[in-house]
Protein backbone atom coordinates (compact mmCIF):
# COMPACT_ATOMS: atom_id res chain seq x y z
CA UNK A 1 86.79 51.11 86.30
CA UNK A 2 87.75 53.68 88.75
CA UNK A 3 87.31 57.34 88.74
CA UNK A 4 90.50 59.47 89.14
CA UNK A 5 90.44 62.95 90.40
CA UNK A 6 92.68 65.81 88.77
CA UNK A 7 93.34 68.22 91.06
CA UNK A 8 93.53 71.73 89.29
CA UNK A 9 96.31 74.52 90.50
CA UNK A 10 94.92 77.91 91.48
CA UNK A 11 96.31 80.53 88.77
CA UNK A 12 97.57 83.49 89.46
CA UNK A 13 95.16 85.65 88.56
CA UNK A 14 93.25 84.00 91.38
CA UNK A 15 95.96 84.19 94.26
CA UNK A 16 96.53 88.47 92.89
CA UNK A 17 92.73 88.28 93.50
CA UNK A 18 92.50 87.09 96.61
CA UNK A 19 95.36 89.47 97.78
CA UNK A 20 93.53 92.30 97.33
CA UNK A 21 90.23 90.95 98.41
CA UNK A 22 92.54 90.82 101.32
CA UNK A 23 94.03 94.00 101.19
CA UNK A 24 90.16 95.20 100.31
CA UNK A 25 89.37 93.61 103.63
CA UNK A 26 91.21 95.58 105.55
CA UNK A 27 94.44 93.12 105.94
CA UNK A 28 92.26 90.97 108.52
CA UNK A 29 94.75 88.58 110.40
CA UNK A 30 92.08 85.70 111.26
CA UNK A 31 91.59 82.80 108.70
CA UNK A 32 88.38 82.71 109.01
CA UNK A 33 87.32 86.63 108.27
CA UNK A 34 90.14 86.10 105.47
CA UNK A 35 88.38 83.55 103.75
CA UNK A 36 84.76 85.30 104.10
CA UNK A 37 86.49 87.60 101.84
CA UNK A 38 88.56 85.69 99.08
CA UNK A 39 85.98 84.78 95.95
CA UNK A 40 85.59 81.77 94.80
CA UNK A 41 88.22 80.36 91.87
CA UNK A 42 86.58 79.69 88.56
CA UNK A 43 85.80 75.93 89.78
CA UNK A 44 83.58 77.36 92.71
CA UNK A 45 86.52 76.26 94.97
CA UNK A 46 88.17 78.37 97.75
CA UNK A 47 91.40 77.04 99.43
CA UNK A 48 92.24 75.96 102.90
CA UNK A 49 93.05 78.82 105.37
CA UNK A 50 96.46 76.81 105.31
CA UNK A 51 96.99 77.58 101.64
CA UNK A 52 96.05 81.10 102.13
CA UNK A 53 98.71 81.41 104.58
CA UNK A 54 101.18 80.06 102.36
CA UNK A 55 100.63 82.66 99.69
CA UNK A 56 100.16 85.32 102.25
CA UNK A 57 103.78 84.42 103.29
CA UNK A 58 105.58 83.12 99.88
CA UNK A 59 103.96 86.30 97.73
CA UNK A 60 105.08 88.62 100.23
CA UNK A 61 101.73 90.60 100.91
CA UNK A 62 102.24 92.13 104.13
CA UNK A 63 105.36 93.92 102.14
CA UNK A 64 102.93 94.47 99.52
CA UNK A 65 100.07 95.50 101.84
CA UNK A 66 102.57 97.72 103.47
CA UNK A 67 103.59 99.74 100.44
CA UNK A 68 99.97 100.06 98.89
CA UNK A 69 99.24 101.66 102.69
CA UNK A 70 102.13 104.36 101.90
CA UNK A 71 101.18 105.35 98.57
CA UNK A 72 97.66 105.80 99.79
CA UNK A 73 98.77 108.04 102.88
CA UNK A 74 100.63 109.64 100.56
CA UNK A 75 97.82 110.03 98.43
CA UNK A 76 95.83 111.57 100.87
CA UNK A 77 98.21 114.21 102.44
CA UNK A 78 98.05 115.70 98.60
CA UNK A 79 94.59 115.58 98.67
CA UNK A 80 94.80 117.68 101.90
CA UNK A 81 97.67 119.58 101.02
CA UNK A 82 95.72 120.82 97.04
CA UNK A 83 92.53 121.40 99.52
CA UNK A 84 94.57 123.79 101.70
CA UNK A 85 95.47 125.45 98.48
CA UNK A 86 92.60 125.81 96.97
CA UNK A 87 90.72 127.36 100.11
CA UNK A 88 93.78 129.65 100.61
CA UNK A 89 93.50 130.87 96.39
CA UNK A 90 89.47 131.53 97.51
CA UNK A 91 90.49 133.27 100.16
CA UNK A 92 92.76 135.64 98.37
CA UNK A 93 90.55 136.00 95.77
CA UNK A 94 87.89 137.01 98.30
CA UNK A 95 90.50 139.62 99.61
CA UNK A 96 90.87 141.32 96.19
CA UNK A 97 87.05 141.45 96.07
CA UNK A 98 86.79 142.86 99.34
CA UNK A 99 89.17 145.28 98.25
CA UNK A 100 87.68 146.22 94.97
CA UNK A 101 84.12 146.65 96.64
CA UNK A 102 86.12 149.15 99.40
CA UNK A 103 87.38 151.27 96.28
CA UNK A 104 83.96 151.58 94.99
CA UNK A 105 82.34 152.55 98.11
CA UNK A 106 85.28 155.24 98.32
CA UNK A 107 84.74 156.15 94.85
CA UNK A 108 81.03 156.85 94.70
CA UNK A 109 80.62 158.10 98.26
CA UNK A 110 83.49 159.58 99.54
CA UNK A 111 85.91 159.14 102.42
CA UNK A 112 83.80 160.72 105.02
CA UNK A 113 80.81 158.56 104.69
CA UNK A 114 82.14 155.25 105.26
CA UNK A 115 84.93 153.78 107.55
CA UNK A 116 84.37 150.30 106.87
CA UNK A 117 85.23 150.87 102.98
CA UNK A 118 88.82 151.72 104.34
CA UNK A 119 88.47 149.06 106.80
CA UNK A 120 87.17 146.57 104.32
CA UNK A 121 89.72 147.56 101.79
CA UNK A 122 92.93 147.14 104.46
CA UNK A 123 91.04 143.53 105.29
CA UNK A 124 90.94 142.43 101.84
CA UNK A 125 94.51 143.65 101.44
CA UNK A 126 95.73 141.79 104.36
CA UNK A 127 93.55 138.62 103.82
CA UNK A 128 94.76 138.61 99.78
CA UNK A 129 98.35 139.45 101.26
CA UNK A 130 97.89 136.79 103.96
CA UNK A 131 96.93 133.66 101.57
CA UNK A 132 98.54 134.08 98.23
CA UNK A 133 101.82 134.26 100.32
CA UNK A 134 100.87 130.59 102.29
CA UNK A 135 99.32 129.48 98.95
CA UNK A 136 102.53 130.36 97.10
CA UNK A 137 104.93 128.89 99.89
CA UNK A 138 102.73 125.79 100.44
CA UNK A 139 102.97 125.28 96.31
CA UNK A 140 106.62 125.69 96.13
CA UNK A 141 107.22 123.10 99.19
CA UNK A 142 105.13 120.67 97.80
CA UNK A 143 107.58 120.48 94.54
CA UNK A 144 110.73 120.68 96.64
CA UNK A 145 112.97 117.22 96.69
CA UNK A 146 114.05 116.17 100.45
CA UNK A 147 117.26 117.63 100.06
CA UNK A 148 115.73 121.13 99.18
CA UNK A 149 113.47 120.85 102.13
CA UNK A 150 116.63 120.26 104.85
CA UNK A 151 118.27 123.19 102.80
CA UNK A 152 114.88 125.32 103.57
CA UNK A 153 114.80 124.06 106.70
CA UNK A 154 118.47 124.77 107.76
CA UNK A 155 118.40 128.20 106.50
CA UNK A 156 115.13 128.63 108.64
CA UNK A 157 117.30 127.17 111.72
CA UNK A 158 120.47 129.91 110.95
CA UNK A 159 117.68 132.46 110.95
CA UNK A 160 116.29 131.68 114.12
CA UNK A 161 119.66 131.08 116.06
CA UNK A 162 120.66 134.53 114.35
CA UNK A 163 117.81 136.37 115.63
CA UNK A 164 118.19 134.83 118.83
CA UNK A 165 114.63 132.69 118.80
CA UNK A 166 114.93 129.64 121.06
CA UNK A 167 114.07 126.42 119.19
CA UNK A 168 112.66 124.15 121.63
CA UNK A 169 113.11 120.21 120.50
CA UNK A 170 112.01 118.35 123.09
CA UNK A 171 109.50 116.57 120.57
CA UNK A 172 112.26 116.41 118.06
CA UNK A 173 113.10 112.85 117.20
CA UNK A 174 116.19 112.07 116.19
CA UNK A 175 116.53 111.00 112.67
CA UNK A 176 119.28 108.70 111.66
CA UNK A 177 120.78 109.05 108.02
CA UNK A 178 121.01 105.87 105.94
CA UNK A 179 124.77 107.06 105.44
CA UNK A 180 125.00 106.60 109.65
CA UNK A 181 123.76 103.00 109.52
């Protein structure tokens, strides 16, 4: 009697895994780093670098790859944009305490006896001034939809031609409109 050999489909679950074991990877482009990388199927078996490139091609994971990598940057740049916030609330925070300590100084030893309580005072004012305005601005751009950010940006653009500031664009790409194309 001969012995007949099934031959058992990846699932999948398996080709998803080995996607982002891919992705994971750092979206290598060799077959052989890409298949370091993939696990092993539930049988122990790994397919051909051929197969790979099949599903890398019919499952569409560059596009996939591609997107991931844009939620991620955009991921980060909140990150860094809530850092910059939070330093800038510290910062105004540290202006009202510099102010508050200036006060006291004032209060329990006079004006005569200390400049830098008036100077400290007039730098916490200025720093607290300084970074809850940023902090606020920063916050309300952050919530702003594109078309309210060309609105702000416009009306910063009329302001500057009205006060006769010279916009240089030389780095200004041009941006076409999906309406244009």
């Amino acid at each position: 009697m001969s012995k007949v050999t099934v031959a058992t489909a990846y699932t999948e679950h398996y080709k998803v895994l080995c996607k982002h074991a891919w992705y994971g990877g750092g979206r290598p482009d060799k077959s052989p780093q890409i298949l370091d990388l993939i696990p092993e199927d539930e049988h122990g078996r790994k397919p051909q670098a051929q197969t790979i490139s099949e599903w890398r091609n019919d499952y569409l994971w560059d596009a996939w790859a591609d997107e991931m990598d844009a939620q991620v940057e955009q991921i980060v740049e909140d990150e860094l944009v809530n850092q910059r916030l939070v330093m800038l609330k510290k910062q105004a925070a540290l202006g009202a305490e510099m102010q508050l300590k200036g006060i006291e100084h004032i209060r329990h030893h006079g004006f005569d006896t200390s400049a830098s309580a008036v100077s400290l005072i007039k730098l916490g004012i200025d720093t607290e001034r300084t970074s809850r305005g940023i902090s606020d601005r920063l916050a309300k751009l952050v919530k702003l939809s594109d078309e309210q950010l060309t609105e702000e940006a416009q009306k910063l653009l009329d302001r500057a031609m009205e006060s006769g500031e010279v916009i240089d664009v030389a780095d200004v790409e041009d941006i076409e409109d999906d309406e244009d194309s």
